[in-house]
Protein backbone atom coordinates (compact mmCIF):
# COMPACT_ATOMS: atom_id res chain seq x y z
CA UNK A 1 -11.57 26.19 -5.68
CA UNK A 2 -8.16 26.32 -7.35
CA UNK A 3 -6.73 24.17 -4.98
CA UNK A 4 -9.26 21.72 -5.28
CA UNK A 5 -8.97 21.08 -9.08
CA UNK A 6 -5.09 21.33 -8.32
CA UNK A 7 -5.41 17.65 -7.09
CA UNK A 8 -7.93 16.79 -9.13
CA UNK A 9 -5.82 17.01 -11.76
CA UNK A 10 -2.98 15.92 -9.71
CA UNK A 11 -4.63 12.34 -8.60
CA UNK A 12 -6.50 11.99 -11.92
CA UNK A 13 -10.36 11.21 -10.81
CA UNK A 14 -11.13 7.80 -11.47
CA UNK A 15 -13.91 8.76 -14.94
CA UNK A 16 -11.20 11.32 -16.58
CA UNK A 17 -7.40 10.17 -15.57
CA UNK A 18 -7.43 6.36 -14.76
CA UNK A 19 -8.46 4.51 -16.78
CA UNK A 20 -8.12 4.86 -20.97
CA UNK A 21 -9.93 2.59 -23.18
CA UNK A 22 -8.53 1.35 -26.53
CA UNK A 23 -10.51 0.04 -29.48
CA UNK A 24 -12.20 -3.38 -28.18
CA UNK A 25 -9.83 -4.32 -25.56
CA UNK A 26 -10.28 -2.68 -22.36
CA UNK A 27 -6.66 -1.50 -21.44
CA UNK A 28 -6.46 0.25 -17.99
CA UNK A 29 -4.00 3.01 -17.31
CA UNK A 30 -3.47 3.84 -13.64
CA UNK A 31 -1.13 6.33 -12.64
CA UNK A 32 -0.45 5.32 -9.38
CA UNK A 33 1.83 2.36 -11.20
CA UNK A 34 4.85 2.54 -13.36
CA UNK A 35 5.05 0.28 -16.62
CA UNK A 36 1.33 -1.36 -15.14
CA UNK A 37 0.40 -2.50 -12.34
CA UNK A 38 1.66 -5.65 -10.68
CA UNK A 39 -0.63 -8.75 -11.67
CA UNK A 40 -0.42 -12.68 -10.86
CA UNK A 41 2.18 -14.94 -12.97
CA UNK A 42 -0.30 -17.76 -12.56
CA UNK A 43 -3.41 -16.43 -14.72
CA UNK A 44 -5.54 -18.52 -13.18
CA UNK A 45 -5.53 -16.98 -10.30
CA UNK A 46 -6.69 -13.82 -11.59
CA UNK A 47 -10.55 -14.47 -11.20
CA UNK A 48 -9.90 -14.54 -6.96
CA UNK A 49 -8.66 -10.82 -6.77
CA UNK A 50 -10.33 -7.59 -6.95
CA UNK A 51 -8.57 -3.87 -8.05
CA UNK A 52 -10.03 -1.30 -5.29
CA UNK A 53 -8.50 2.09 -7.41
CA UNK A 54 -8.87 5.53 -5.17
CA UNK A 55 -7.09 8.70 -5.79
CA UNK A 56 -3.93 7.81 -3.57
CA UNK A 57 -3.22 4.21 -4.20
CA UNK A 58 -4.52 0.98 -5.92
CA UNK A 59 -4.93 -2.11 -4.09
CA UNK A 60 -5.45 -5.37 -5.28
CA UNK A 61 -7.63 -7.64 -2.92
CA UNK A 62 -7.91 -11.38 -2.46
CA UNK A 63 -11.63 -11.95 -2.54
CA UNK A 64 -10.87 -14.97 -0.36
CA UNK A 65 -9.16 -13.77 2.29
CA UNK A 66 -10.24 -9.87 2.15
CA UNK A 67 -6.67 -9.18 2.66
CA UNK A 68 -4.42 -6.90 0.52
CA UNK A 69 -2.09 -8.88 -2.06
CA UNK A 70 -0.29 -5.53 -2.96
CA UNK A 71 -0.30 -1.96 -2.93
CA UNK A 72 0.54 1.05 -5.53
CA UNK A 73 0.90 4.27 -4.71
CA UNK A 74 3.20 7.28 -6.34
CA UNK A 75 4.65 9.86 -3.62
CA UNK A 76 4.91 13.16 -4.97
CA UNK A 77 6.70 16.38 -3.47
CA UNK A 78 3.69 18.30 -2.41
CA UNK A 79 2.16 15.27 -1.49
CA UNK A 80 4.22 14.54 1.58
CA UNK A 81 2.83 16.35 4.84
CA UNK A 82 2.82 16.00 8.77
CA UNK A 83 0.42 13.43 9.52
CA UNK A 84 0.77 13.43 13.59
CA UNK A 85 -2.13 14.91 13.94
CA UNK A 86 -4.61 13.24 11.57
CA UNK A 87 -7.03 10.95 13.09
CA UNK A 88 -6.47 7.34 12.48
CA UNK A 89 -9.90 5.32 12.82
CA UNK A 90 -10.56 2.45 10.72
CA UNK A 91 -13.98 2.56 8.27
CA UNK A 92 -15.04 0.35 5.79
CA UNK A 93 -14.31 0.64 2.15
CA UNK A 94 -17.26 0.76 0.03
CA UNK A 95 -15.09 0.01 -2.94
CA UNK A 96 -14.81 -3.53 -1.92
CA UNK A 97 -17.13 -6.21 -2.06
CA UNK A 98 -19.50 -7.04 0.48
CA UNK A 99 -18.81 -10.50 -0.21
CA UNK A 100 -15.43 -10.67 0.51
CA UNK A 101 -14.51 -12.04 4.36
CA UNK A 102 -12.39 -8.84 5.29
CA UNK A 103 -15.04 -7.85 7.55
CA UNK A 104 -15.17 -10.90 9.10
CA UNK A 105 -11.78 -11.58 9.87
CA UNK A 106 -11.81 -8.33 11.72
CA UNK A 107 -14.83 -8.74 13.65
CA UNK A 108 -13.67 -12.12 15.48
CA UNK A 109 -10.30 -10.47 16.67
CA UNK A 110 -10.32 -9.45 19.97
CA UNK A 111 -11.51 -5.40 20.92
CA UNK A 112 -9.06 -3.09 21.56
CA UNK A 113 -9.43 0.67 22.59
CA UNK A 114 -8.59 3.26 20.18
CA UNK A 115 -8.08 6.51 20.48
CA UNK A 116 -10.94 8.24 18.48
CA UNK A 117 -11.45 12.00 18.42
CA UNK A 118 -14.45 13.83 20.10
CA UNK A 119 -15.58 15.67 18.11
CA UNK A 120 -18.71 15.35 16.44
CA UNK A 121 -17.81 15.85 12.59
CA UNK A 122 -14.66 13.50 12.82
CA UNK A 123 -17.29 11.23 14.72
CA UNK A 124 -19.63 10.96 12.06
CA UNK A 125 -17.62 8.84 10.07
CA UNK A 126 -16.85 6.40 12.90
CA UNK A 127 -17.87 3.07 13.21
CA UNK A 128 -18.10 1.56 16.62
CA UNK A 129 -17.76 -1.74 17.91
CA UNK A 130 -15.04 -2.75 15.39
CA UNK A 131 -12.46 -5.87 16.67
CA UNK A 132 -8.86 -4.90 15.44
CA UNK A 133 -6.27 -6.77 17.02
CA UNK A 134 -3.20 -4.95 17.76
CA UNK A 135 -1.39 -6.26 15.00
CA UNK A 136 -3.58 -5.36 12.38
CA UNK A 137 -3.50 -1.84 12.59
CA UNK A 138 -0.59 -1.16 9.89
CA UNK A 139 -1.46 0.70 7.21
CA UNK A 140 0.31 -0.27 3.27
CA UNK A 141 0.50 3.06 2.47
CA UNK A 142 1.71 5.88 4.91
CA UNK A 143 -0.26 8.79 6.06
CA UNK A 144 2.93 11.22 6.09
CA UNK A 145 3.41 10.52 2.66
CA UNK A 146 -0.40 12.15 1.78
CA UNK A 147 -0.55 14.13 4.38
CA UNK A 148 -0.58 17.26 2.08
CA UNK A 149 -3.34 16.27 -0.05
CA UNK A 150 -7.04 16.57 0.45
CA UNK A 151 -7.64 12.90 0.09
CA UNK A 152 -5.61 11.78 3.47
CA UNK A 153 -8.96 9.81 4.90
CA UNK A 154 -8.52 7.37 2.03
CA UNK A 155 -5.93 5.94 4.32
CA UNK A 156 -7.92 4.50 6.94
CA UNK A 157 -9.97 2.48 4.65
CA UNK A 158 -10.12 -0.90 5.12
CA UNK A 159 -8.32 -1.87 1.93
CA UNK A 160 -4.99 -0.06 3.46
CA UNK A 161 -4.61 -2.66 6.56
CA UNK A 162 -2.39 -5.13 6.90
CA UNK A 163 -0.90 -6.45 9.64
CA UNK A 164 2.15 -4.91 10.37
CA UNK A 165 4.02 -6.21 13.62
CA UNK A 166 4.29 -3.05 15.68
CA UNK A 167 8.25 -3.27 15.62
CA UNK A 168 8.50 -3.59 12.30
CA UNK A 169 6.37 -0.51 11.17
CA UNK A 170 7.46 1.37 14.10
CA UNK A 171 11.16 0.85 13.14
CA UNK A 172 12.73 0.10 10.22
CA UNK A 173 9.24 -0.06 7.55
CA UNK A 174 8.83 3.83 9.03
CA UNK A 175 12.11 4.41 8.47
CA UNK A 176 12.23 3.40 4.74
CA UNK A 177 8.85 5.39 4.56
CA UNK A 178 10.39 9.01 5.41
CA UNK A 179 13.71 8.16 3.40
CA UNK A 180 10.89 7.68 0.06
CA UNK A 181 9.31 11.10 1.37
CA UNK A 182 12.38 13.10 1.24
CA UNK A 183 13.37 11.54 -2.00
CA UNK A 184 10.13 12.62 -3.62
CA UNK A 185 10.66 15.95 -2.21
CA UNK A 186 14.07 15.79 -3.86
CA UNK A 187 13.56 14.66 -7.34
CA UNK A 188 9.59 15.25 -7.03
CA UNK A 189 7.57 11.53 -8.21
CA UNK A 190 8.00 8.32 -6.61
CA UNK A 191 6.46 4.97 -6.72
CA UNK A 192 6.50 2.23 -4.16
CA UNK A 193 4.66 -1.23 -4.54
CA UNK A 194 4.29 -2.82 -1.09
CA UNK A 195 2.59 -5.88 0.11
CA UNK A 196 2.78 -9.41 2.25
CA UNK A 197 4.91 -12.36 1.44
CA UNK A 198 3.24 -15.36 2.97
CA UNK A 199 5.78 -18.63 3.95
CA UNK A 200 3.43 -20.84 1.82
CA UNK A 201 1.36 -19.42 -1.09
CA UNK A 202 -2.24 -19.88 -0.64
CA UNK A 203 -6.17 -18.73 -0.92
CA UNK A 204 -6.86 -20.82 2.18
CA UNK A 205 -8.37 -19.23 5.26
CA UNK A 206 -6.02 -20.44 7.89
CA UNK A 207 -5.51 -19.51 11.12
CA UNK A 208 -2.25 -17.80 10.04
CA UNK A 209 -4.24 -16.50 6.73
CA UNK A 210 -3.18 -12.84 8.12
CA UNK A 211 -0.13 -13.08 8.96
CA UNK A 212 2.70 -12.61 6.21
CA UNK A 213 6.03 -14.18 6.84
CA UNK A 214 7.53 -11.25 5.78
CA UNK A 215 6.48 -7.76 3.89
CA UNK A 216 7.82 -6.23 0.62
CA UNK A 217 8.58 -2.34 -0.22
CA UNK A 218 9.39 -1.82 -4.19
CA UNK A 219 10.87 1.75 -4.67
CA UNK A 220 11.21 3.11 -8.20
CA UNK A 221 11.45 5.75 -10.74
CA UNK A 222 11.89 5.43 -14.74
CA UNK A 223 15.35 5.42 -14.32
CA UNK A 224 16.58 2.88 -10.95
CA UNK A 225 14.63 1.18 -8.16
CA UNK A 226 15.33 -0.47 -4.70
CA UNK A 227 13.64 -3.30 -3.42
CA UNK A 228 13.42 -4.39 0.66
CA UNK A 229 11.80 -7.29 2.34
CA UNK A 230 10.97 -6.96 5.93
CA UNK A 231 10.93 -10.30 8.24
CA UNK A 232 8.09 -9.90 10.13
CA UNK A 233 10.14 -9.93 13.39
CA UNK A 234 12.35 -7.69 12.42
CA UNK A 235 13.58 -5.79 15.58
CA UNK A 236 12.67 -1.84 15.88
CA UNK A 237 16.15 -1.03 15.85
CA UNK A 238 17.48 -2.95 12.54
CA UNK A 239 18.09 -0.39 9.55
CA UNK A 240 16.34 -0.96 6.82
CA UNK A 241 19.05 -0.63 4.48
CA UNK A 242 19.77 -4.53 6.08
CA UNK A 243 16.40 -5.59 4.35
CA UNK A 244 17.93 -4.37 0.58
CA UNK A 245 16.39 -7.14 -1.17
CA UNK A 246 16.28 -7.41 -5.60
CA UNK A 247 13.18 -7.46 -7.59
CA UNK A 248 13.33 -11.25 -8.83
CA UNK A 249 13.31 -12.36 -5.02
CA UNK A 250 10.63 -10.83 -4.45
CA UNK A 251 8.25 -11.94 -7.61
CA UNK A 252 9.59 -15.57 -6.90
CA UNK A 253 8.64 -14.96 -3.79
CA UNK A 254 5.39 -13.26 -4.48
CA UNK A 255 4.38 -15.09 -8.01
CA UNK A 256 3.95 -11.45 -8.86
CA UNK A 257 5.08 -9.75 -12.25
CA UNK A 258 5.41 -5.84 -10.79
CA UNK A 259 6.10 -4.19 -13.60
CA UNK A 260 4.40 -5.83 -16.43
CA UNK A 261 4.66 -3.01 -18.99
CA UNK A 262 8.54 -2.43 -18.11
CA UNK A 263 10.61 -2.07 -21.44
CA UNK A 264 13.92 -2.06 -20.53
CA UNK A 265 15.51 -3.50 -17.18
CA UNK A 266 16.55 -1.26 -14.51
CA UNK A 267 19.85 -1.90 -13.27
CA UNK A 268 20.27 1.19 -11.52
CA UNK A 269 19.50 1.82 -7.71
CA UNK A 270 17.89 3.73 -5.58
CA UNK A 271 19.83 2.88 -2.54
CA UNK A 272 22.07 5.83 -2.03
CA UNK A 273 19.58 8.22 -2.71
CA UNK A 274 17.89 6.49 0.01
CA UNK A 275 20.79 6.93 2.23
CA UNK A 276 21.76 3.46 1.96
CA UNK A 277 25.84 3.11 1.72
CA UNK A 278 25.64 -0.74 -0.08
């Protein structure tokens, strides 16, 4: 029981923690962001997105496409676990509209075999007969960086896909992912921002709709941050300390304001404590 309500209190549930509301004007706090959570330059735009909040990350959706335009999460020391072992099967989010075409894009890929476990309690929660095409099996926000917690299965939601070219997340994106681990297990709280850069901005369902030109990774603390942006055909063997990238790159890029509530600008990095030698 203790170690329950240790991450209870440690992911802040979504009626106590989250959210804090001030006087008339609803202002949300979500600690999975630093200085608030990224939102859209163009205001206008705002009314096409949804904000899917669980207790590892925050996600906000296009309710157009169904496809992630960013993810928040914050990596903490005794968050960070060995995830080899934890069974990755895709399940809908319940969190996100039924509306939205997420679903949909899914279901007309092509079917691929997955490896699914046998046994019956793990297969209680899995649904058959869903398409994923190979390339669409990434997930935003790592499993080895949650493993630790209770909440891991939150990771194979839906809301956490994107499609991640298999040499890119399997090289250089994986990379960067255990170099944020051990720096959380160094100084003990990390956040990261991550999401899909698309070659022409757009709500339009197109037949390249899900696929990014290239991926973002934001890495920060109060103090210094990093930022990276991944071609998508990067090769598995590139470092990722070749994708150091700078945070107005990638809100141009984006139309994104990441840190909204930021003070002060950061001029300090991140990059040697991500063993990056710039």
């Amino acid at each position: 029981m203790m170690y329950i309500s240790k991450y209870f209190i440690r992911w802040a549930s979504l009626f106590s923690f989250l959210f804090a509301t001030i006087v008339n004007a609803q202002t949300v706090h979500i600690s999975h962001c630093m200085a608030g959570c990224p939102v859209v330059a163009d205001s206008t735009a705002m009314g096409n997105r949804e904000l899917i909040v669980r207790q590892l990350y925050v996600a906000s959706m296009s309710a157009r496409s169904g496809l992630s335009d960013w993810h928040a999460y914050r990596v903490l020391a005794d968050s960070v676990g060995v995830a080899s072992l934890l069974p990755r099967v895709w399940f809908e989010d319940s969190l996100v509209s039924r509306g939205t075409p997420q679903l949909e894009v899914i279901d007309s890929a092509p079917q691929i075999e997955q490896n699914v476990p046998i046994d019956a309690e793990e297969r209680s929660y899995q649904l058959d007969g869903i398409n994923l095409p190979s390339e669409d099996q990434g997930r935003l926000v790592p499993m080895s960086s949650f493993a630790g917690t209770p909440y891991w299965s939150e990771l194979n939601f839906f809301s956490n896909m994107a499609a991640l070219p298999f040499e890119m997340r399997a090289g250089s994106w994986s990379r960067l992912d255990q170099a944020i681990n051990a720096l959380a297990n160094k100084i003990g709280e990390v956040y990261v921002i991550s999401g899909p850069i698309y070659s022409e901005r757009g709500e339009g369902m197109s037949e390249n709709a899900a696929k990014p030109s290239s991926y973002f990774k934001v890495i920060s603390t109060p103090e210094s941050l990093s930022a990276f942006i991944f071609d998508s055909n990067v090769r598995q063997h590139v470092s990722f300390c070749d994708q150091v990238s700078s945070l107005e790159l990638i809100e141009g890029a984006t139309g994104l304001t990441l840190f909204p509530q930021l003070q002060n600008v950061i001029t300090d990095t991140l990059h040697a404590q991500l063993t990056c030698r710039l």
